[in-house]
Protein backbone atom coordinates (compact mmCIF):
# COMPACT_ATOMS: atom_id res chain seq x y z
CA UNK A 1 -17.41 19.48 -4.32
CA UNK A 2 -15.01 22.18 -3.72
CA UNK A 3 -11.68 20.71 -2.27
CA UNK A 4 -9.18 22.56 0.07
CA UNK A 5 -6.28 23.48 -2.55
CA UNK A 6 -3.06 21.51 -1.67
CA UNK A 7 -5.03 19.95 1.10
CA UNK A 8 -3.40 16.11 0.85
CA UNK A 9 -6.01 13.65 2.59
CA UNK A 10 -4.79 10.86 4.20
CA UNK A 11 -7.14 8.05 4.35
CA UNK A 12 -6.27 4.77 7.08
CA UNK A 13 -8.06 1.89 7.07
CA UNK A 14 -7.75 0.12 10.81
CA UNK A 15 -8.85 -3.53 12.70
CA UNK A 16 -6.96 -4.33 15.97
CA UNK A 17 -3.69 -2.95 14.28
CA UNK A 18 -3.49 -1.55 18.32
CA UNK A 19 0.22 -1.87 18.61
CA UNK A 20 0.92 0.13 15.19
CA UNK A 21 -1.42 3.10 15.48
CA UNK A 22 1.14 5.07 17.10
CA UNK A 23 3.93 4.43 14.57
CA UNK A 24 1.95 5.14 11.50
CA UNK A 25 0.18 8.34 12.68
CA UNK A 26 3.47 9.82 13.98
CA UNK A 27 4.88 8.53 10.39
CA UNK A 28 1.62 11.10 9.01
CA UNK A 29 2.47 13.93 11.65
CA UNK A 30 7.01 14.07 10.67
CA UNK A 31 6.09 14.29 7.10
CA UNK A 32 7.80 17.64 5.80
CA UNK A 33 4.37 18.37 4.25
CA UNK A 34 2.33 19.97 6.40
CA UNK A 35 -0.78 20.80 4.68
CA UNK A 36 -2.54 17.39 5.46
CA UNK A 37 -5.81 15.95 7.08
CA UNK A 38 -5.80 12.41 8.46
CA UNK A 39 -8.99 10.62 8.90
CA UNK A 40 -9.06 6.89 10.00
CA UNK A 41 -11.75 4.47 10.05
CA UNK A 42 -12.36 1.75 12.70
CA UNK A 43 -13.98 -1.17 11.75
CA UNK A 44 -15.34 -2.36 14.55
CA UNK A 45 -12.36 -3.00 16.90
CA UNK A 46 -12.35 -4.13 19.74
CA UNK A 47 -8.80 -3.97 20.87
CA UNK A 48 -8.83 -0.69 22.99
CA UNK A 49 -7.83 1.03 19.16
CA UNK A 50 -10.52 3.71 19.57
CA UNK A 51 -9.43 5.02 22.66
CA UNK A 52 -5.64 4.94 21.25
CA UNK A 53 -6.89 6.95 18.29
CA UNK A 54 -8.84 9.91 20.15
CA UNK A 55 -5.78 10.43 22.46
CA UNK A 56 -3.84 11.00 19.59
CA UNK A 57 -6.86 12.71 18.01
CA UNK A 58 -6.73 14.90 20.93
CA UNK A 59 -2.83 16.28 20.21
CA UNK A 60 -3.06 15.65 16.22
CA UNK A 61 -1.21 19.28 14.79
CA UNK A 62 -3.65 18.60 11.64
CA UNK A 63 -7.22 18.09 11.63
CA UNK A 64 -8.00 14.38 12.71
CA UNK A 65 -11.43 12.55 11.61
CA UNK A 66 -12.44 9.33 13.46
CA UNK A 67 -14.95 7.31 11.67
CA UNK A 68 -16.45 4.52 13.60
CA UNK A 69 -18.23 1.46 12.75
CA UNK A 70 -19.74 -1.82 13.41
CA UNK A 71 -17.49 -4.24 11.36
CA UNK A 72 -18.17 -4.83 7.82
CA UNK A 73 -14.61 -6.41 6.19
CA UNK A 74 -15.56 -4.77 3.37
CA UNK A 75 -12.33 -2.92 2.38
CA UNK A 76 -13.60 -0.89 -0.54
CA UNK A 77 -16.96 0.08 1.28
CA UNK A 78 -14.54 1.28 3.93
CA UNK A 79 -11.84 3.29 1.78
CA UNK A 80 -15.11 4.79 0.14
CA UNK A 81 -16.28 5.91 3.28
CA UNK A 82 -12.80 7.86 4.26
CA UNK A 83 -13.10 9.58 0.38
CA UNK A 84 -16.72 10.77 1.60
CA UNK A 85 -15.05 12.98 4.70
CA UNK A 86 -11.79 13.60 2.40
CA UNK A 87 -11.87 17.79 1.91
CA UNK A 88 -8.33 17.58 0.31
CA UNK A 89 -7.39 18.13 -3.53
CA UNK A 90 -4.92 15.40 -3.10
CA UNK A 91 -5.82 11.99 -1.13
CA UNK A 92 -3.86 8.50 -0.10
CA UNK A 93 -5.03 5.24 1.21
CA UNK A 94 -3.23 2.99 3.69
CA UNK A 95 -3.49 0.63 6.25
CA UNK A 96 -2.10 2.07 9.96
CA UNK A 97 0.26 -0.35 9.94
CA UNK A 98 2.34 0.93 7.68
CA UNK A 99 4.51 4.06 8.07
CA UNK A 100 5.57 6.58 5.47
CA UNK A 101 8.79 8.22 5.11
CA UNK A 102 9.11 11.82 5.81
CA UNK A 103 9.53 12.95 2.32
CA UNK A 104 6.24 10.66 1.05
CA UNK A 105 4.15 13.58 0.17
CA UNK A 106 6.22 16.24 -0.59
CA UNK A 107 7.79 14.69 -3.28
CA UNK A 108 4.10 13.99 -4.87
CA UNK A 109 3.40 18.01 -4.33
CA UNK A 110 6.41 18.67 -6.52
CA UNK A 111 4.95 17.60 -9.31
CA UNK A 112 1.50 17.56 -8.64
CA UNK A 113 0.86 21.22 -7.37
CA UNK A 114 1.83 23.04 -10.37
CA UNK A 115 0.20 20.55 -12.81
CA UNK A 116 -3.38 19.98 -12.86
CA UNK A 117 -3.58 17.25 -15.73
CA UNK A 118 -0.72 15.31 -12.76
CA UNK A 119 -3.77 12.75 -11.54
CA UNK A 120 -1.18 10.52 -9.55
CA UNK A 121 2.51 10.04 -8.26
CA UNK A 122 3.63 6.79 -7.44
CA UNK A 123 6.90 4.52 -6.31
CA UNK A 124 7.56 1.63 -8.13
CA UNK A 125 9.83 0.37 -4.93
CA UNK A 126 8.14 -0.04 -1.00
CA UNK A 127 10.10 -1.32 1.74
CA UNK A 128 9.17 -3.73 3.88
CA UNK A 129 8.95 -3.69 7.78
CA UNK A 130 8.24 -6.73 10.52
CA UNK A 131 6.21 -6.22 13.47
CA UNK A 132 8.86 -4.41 15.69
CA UNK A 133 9.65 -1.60 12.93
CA UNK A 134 12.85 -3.34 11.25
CA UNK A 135 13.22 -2.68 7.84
CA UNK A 136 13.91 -5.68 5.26
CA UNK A 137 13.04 -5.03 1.28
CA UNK A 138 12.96 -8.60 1.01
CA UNK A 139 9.91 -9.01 3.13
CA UNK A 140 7.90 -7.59 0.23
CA UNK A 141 7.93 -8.91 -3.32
CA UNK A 142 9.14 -6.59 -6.13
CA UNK A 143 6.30 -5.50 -8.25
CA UNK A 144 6.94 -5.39 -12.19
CA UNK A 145 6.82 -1.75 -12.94
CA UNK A 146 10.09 -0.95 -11.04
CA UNK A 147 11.72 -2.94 -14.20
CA UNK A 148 10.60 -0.35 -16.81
CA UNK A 149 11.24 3.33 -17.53
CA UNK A 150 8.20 5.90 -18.40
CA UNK A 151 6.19 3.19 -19.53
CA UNK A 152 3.08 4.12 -21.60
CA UNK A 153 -0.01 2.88 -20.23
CA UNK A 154 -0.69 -0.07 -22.68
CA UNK A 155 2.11 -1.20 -21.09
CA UNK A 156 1.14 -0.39 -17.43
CA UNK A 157 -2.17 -2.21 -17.88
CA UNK A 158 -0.24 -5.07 -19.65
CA UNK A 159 2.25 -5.77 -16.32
CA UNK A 160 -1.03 -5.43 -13.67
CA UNK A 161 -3.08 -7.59 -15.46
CA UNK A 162 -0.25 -9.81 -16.19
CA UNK A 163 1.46 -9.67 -13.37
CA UNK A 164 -1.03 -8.30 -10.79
CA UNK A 165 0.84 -5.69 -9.59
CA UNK A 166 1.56 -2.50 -10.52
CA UNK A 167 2.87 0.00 -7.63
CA UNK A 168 1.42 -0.09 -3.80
CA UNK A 169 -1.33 2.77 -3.23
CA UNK A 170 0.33 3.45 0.20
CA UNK A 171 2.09 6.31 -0.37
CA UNK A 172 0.59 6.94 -3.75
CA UNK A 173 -0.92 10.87 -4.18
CA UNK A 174 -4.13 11.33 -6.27
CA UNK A 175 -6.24 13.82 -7.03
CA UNK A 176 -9.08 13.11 -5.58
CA UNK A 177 -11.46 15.11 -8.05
CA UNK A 178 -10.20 11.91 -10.21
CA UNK A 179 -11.03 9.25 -7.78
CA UNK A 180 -14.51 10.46 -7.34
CA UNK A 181 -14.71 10.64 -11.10
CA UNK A 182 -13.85 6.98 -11.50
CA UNK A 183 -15.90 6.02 -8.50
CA UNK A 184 -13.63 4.80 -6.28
CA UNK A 185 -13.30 0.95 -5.26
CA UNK A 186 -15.88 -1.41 -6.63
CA UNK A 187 -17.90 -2.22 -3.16
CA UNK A 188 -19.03 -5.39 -4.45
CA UNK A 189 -15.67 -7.00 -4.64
CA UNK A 190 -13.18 -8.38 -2.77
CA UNK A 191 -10.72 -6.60 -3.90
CA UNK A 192 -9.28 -3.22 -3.55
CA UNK A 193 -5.72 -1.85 -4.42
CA UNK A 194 -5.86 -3.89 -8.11
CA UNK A 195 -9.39 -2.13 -8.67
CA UNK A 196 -8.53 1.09 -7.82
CA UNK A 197 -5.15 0.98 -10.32
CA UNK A 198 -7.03 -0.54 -13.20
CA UNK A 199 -9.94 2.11 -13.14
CA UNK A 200 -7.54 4.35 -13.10
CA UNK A 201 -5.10 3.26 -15.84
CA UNK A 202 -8.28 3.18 -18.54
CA UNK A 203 -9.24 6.31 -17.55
CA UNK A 204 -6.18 7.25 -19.01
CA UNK A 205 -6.86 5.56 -22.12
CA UNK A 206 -10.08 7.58 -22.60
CA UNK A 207 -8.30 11.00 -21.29
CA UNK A 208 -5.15 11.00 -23.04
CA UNK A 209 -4.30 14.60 -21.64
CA UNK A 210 -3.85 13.72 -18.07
CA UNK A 211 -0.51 12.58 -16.75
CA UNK A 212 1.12 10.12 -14.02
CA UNK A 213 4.30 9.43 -12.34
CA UNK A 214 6.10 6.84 -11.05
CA UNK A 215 9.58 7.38 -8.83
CA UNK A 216 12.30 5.04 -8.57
CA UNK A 217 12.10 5.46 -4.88
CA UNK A 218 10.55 3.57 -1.68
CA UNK A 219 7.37 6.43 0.05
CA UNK A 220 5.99 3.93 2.49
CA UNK A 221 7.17 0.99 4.96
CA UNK A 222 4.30 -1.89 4.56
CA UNK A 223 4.05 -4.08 7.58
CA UNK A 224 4.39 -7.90 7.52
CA UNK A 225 2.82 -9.56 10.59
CA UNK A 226 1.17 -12.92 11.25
CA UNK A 227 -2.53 -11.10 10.55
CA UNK A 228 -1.87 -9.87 6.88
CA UNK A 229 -4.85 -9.95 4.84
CA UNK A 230 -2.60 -10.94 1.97
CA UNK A 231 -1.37 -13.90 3.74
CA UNK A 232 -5.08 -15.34 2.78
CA UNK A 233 -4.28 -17.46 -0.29
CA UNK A 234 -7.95 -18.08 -1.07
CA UNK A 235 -8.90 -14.61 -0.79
CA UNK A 236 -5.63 -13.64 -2.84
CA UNK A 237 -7.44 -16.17 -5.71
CA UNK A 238 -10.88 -14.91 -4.98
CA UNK A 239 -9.61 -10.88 -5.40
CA UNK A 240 -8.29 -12.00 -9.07
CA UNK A 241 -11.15 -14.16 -10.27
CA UNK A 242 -13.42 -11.55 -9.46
CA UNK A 243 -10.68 -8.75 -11.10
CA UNK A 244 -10.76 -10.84 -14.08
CA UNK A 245 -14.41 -11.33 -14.60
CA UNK A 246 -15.42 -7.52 -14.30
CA UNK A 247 -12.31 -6.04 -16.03
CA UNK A 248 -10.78 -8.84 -18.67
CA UNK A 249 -13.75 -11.32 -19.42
CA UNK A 250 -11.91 -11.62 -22.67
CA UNK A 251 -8.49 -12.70 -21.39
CA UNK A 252 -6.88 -16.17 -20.56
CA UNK A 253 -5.66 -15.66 -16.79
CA UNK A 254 -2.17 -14.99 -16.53
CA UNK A 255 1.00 -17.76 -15.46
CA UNK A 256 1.22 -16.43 -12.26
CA UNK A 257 -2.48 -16.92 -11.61
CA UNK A 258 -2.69 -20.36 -11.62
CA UNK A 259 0.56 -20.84 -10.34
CA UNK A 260 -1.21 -19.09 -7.45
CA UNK A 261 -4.33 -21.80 -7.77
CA UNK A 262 -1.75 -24.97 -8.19
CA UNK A 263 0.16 -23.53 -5.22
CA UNK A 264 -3.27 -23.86 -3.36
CA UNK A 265 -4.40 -27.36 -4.63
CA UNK A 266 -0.68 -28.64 -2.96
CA UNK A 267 -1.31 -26.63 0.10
CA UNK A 268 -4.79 -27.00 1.12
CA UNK A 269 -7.48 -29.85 1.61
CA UNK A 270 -9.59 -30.74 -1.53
CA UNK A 271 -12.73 -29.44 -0.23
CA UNK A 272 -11.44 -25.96 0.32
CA UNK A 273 -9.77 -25.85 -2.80
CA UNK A 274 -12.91 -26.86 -4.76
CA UNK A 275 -14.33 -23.54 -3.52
CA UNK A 276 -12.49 -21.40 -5.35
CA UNK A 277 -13.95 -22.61 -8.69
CA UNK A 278 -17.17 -20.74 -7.17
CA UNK A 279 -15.76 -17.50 -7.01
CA UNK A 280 -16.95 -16.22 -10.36
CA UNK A 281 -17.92 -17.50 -13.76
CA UNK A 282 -14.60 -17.47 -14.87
CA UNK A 283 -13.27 -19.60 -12.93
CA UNK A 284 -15.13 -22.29 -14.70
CA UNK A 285 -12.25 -21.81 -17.85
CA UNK A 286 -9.36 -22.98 -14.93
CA UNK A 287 -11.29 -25.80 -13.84
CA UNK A 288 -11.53 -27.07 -17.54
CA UNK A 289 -7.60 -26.89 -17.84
CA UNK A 290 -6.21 -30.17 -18.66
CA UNK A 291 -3.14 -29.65 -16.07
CA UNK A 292 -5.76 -28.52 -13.03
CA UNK A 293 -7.77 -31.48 -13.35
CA UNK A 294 -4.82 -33.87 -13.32
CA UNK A 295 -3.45 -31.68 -9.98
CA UNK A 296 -7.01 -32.24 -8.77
CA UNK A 297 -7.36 -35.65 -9.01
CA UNK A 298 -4.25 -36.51 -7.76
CA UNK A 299 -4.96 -33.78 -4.65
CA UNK A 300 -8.07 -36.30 -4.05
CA UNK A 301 -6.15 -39.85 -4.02
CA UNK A 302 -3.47 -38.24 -1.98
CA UNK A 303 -6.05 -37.11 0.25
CA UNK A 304 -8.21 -40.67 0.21
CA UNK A 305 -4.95 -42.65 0.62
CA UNK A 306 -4.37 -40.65 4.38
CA UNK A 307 -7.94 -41.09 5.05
CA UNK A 308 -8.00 -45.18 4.78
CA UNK A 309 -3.76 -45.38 5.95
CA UNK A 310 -5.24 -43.71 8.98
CA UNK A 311 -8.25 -46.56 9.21
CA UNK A 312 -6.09 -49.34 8.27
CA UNK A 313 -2.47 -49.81 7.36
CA UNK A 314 -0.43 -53.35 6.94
CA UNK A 315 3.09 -53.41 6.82
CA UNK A 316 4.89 -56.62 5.42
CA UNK A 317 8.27 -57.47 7.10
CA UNK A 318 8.27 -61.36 5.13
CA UNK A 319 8.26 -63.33 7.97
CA UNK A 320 5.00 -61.52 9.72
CA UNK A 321 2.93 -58.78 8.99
CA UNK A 322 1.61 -56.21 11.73
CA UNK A 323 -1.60 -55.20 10.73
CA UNK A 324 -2.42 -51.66 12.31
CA UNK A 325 -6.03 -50.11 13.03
CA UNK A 326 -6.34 -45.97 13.99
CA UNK A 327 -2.68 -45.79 14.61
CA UNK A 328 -2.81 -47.58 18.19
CA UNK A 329 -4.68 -51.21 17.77
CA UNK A 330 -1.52 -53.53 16.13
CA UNK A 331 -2.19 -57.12 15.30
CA UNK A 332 1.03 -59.09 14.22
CA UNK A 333 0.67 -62.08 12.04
CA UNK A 334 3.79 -64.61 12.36
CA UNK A 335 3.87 -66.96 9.25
């Protein structure tokens, strides 16, 4: 395909984000690069979103592409999609919740316009953003590239497999002639951002000639609100085991992995947390682990011990005991 030189793409991913359309599309529209595209796909809203997006469709100073769709969930399917209607030589994914800052792009096109082996530019810092636009950095978590200089990309693939996190892709610049080469996001998994990185970063290993960037400097404000899909602890786990499987069959999973899994054996009912042991073959190799068994078995007479309190409870006071049944019948027993 022949893509639009110094076209940047803008790809938005959107579900009932209705109050932030407005804010993130404006965010696209103040950028100090004007050479851009935005195209947005709806997956199946039904918050009034579509008709939000074709007024602003209707005034866009850019060409504006509306993709819509029954819903799916499937966030790689979707970003996939986007990259099929993407005419730019440079293209970005985000959610329109978040916002970028007005020098997001042109600071890629710097660098990225007069070198064609430049396949991305990236921040190693985003800020974070609640849901009426005030900025906190502490809402998001530092990832662990921002503590490293240049770092080679051994060492890049070390820290996101380690630490599963590398930079955000929201305000991250590619060539897109790349992307396409690496296919994209895996539509068969869960997850996306961590997929997209890590084809990416052994691509590099196998092209040695092309060359990346990461700035010391926030591009994009990501959005915490009460419907983050990151706020999903077993889909967090689930997005890993599945990483893990495809791309590191070979590797123990890292400390902060099953930190992430003991977290969730603490935090959620035994059931549910005996689900996540399904979510790839892997996952068998944590279930074997000495120290998650003994958190698991202690999850279930925790658990047991609430059940049968709740049934049937006696409390001694030496001179009676009150015997109590469902919390309301009491029976006291006078020696």
């Amino acid at each position: 395909m022949n893509y639009q030189k110094g076209l940047c793409s803008i790809c938005c991913l959107r579900f009932k984000h209705l109050p932030y359309i407005e804010d993130c599309i404006n965010s696209i529209w103040n950028n100090d690069y004007k050479q851009i595209e935005i195209i947005v796909l709806d997956d199946g809203s039904n918050d009034g979103s579509i008709e939000k997006l074709k007024e602003l469709q209707k005034i866009s100073p850019c060409p504006f592409t509306i993709i819509e769709q029954k819903n799916t969930g499937n966030i790689p399917l979707n970003f996939n999609r986007t990259l099929e209607k993407a005419r730019g030589e440079f293209i970005s994914f985000m959610s329109i919740d978040d916002v970028l800052y007005p020098h997001a792009i042109s600071e890629k096109m710097e660098l990225m316009l007069n070198n064609p082996n430049m396949v991305f530019v990236a921040n190693s810092k985003i800020m974070g953003i609640d849901e009426n636009g005030n900025e906190n950095i502490n809402l998001v978590e530092p990832l662990g590239l921002d503590s490293y200089d240049d770092p080679d990309i051994n060492k890049i693939i070390e820290i996101e497999s380690n630490l599963l996190g590398t930079f955000y892709i929201q305000g991250t610049f590619f060539r897109t002639d790349i992307i396409n080469t690496i296919n994209a996001f895996d539509e068969d998994m869960t997850g996306d951002d961590i997929i997209l990185r890590t084809k990416l970063f052994l691509f590099f290993t196998r092209n040695p000639q092309f060359e990346y960037k990461i700035k010391k400097n926030p591009a994009c404000k990501y959005r915490k609100h009460e419907s983050n899909i990151h706020k999903n602890m077993l889909r967090q786990i689930k997005i890993i085991a599945e990483y893990y499987d495809r791309y590191w069959p070979n590797k123990k999973f890292p400390h902060e992995f099953l930190n992430w899994i003991f977290y969730t054996i603490k935090n959620t009912s035994y059931d549910e947390v005996m689900t996540i042991f399904s979510f790839s073959s892997k996952m068998q190799e944590c279930y074997n682990l000495l120290e998650i068994q003994d958190a698991l078995k202690s999850k279930k007479r925790f658990e047991h011990k609430k059940f049968y309190d709740y049934i049937f409870r006696i409390e001694d006071y030496g001179f009676r005991k009150k015997i109590i049944i469902f919390h309301f019948l009491k029976i006291t027993i006078k020696k």
